[in-house]
N, C-alpha and C. Protein backbone atom coordinates (compact mmCIF):
# COMPACT_ATOMS: atom_id res chain seq x y z
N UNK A 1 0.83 -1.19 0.00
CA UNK A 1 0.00 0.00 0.00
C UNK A 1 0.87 1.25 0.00
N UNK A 2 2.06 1.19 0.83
CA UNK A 2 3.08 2.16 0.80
C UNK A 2 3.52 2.50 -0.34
N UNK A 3 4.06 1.62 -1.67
CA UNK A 3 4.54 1.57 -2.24
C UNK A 3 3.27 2.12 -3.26
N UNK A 4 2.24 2.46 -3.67
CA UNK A 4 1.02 2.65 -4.48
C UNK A 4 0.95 4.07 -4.01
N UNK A 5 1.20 4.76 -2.63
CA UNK A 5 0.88 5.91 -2.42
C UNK A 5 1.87 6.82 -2.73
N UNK A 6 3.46 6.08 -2.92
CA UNK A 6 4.22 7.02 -2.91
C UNK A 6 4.44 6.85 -4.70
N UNK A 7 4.03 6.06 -5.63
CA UNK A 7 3.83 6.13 -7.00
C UNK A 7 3.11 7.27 -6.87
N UNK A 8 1.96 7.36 -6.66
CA UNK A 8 1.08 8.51 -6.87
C UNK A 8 1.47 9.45 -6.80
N UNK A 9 2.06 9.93 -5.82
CA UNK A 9 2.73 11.05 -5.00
C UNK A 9 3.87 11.83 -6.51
N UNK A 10 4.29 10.13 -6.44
CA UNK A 10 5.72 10.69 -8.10
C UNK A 10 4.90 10.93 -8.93
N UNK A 11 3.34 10.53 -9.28
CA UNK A 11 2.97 11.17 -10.62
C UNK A 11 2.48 12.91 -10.24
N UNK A 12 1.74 12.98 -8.87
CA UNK A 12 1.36 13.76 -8.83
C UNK A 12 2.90 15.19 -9.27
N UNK A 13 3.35 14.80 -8.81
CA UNK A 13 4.49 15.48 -8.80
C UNK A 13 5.28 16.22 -10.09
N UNK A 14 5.12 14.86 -10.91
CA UNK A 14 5.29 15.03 -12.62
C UNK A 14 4.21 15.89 -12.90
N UNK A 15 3.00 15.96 -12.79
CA UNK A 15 2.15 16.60 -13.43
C UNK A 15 1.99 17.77 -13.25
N UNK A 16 2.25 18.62 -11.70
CA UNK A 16 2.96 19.51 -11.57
C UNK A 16 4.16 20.49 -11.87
N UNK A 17 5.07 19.33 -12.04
CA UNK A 17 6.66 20.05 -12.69
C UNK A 17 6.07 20.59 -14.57
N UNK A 18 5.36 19.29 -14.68
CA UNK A 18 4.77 19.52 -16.48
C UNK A 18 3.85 21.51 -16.20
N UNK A 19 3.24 21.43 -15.18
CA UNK A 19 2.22 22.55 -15.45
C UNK A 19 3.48 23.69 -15.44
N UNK A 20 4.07 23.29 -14.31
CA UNK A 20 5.08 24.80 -13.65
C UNK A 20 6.08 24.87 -15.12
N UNK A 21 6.34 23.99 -16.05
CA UNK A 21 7.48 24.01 -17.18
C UNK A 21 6.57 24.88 -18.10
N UNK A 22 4.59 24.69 -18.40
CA UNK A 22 4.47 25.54 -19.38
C UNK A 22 3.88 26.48 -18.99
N UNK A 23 3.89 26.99 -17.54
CA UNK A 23 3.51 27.92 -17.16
C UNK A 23 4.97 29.44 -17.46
N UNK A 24 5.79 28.70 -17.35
CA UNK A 24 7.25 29.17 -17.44
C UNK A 24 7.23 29.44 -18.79
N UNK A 25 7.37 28.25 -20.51
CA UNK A 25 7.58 28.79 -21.59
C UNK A 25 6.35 29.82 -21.70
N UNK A 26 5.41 29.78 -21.11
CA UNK A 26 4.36 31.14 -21.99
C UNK A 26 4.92 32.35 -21.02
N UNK A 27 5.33 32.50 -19.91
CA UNK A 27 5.71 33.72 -19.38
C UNK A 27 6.71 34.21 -20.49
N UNK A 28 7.64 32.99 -20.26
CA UNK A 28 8.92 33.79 -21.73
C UNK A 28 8.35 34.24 -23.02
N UNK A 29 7.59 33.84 -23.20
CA UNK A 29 7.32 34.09 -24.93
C UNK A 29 6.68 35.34 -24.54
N UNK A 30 5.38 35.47 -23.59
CA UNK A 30 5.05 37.14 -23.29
C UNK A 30 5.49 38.21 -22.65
N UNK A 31 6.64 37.51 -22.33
CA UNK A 31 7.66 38.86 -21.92
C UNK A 31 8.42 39.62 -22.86
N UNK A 32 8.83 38.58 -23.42
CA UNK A 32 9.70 38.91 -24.54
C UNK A 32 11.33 38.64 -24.85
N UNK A 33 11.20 37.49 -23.43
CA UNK A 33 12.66 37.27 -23.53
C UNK A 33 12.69 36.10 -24.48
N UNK A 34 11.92 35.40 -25.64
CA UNK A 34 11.87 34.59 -26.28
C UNK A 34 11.90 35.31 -27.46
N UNK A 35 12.65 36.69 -27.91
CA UNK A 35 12.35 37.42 -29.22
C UNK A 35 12.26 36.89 -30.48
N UNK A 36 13.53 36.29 -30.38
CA UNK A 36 14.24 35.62 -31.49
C UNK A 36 13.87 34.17 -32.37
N UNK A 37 13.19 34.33 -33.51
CA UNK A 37 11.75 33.42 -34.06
C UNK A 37 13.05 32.01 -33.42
N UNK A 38 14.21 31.75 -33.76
CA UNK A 38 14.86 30.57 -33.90
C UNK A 38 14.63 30.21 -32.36
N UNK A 39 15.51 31.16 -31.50
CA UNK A 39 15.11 30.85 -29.91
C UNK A 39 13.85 30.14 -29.41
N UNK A 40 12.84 30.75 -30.00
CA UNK A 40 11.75 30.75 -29.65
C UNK A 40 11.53 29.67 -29.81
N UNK A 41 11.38 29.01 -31.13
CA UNK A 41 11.25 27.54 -31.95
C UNK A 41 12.17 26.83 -30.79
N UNK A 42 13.59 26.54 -30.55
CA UNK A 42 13.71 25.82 -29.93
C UNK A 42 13.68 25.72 -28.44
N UNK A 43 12.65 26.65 -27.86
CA UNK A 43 12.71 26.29 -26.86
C UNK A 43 11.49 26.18 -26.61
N UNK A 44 10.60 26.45 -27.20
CA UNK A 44 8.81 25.35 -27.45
C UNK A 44 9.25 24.25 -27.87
N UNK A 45 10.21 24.04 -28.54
CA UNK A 45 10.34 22.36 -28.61
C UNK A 45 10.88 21.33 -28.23
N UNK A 46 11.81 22.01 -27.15
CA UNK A 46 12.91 21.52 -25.96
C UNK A 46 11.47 21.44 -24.99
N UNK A 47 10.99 22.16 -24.70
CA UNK A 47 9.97 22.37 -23.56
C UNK A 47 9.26 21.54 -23.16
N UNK A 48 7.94 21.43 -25.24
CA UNK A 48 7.24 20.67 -24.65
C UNK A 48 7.63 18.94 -25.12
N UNK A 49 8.56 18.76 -25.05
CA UNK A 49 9.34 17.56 -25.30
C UNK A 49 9.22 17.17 -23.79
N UNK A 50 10.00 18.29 -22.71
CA UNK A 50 10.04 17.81 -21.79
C UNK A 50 8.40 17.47 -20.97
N UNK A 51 7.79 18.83 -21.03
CA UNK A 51 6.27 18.63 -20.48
C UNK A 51 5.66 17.10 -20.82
N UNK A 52 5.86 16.87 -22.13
CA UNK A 52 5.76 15.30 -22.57
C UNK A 52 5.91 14.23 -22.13
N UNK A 53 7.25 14.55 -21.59
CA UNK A 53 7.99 13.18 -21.18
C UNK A 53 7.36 13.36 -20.08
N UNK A 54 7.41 14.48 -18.93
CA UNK A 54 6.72 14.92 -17.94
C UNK A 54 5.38 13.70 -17.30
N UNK A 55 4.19 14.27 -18.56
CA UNK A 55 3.31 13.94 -18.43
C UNK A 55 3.63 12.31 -18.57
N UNK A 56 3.87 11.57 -19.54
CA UNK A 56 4.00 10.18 -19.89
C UNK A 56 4.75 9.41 -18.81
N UNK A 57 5.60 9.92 -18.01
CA UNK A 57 6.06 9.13 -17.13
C UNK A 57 5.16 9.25 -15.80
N UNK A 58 4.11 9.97 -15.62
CA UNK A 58 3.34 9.93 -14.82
C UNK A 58 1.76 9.16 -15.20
N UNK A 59 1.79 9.44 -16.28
CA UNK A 59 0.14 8.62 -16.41
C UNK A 59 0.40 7.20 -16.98
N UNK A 60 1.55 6.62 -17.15
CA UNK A 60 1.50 5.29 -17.69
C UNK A 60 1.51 4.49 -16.56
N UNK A 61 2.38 4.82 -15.55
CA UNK A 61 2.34 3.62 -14.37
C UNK A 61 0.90 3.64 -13.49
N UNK A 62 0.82 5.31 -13.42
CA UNK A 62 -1.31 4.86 -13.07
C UNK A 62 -2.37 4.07 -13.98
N UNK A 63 -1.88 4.28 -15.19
CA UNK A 63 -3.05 3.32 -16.31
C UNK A 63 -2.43 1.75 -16.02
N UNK A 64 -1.29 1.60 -15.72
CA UNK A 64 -1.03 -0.06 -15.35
C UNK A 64 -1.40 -0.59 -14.35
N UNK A 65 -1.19 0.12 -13.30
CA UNK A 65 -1.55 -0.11 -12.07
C UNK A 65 -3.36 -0.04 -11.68
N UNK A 66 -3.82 0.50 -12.29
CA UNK A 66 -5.27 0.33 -11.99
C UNK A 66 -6.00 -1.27 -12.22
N UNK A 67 -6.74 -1.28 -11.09
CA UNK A 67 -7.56 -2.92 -11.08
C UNK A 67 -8.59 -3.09 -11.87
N UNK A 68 -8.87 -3.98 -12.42
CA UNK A 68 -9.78 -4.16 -13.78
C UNK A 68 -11.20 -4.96 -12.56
């Protein structure tokens, strides 16, 4: 049971770091420290690469782990 709560805990956690990462690229892009079209491009795509991975390493071990 220990071991099920503290999974959770790691997804919850991922899904968080994912929000706080694109809460972060849209501040940059409306500030304006993202001016530069190339900058910009790669770091929406560094980003949501990571938000990605973010998210996927948190919702796959809950979709396995659930009881049928």
């Amino acid at each position: 049971m220990e071991e099920k709560s503290e999974s959770t805990q790691q997804s919850i956690g991922l899904f968080i770091l994912a929000g706080i990462h694109m809460v972060v690229l849209i501040g940059l892009q409306l500030s304006g420290a993202l001016s530069d079209m190339m900058v910009s491009a790669i770091a929406w795509f560094v980003g949501m690469m990571v938000a990605t991975w973010c998210v996927l390493k948190a919702v796959i071990p809950l979709l396995s782990s659930t009881e049928r």
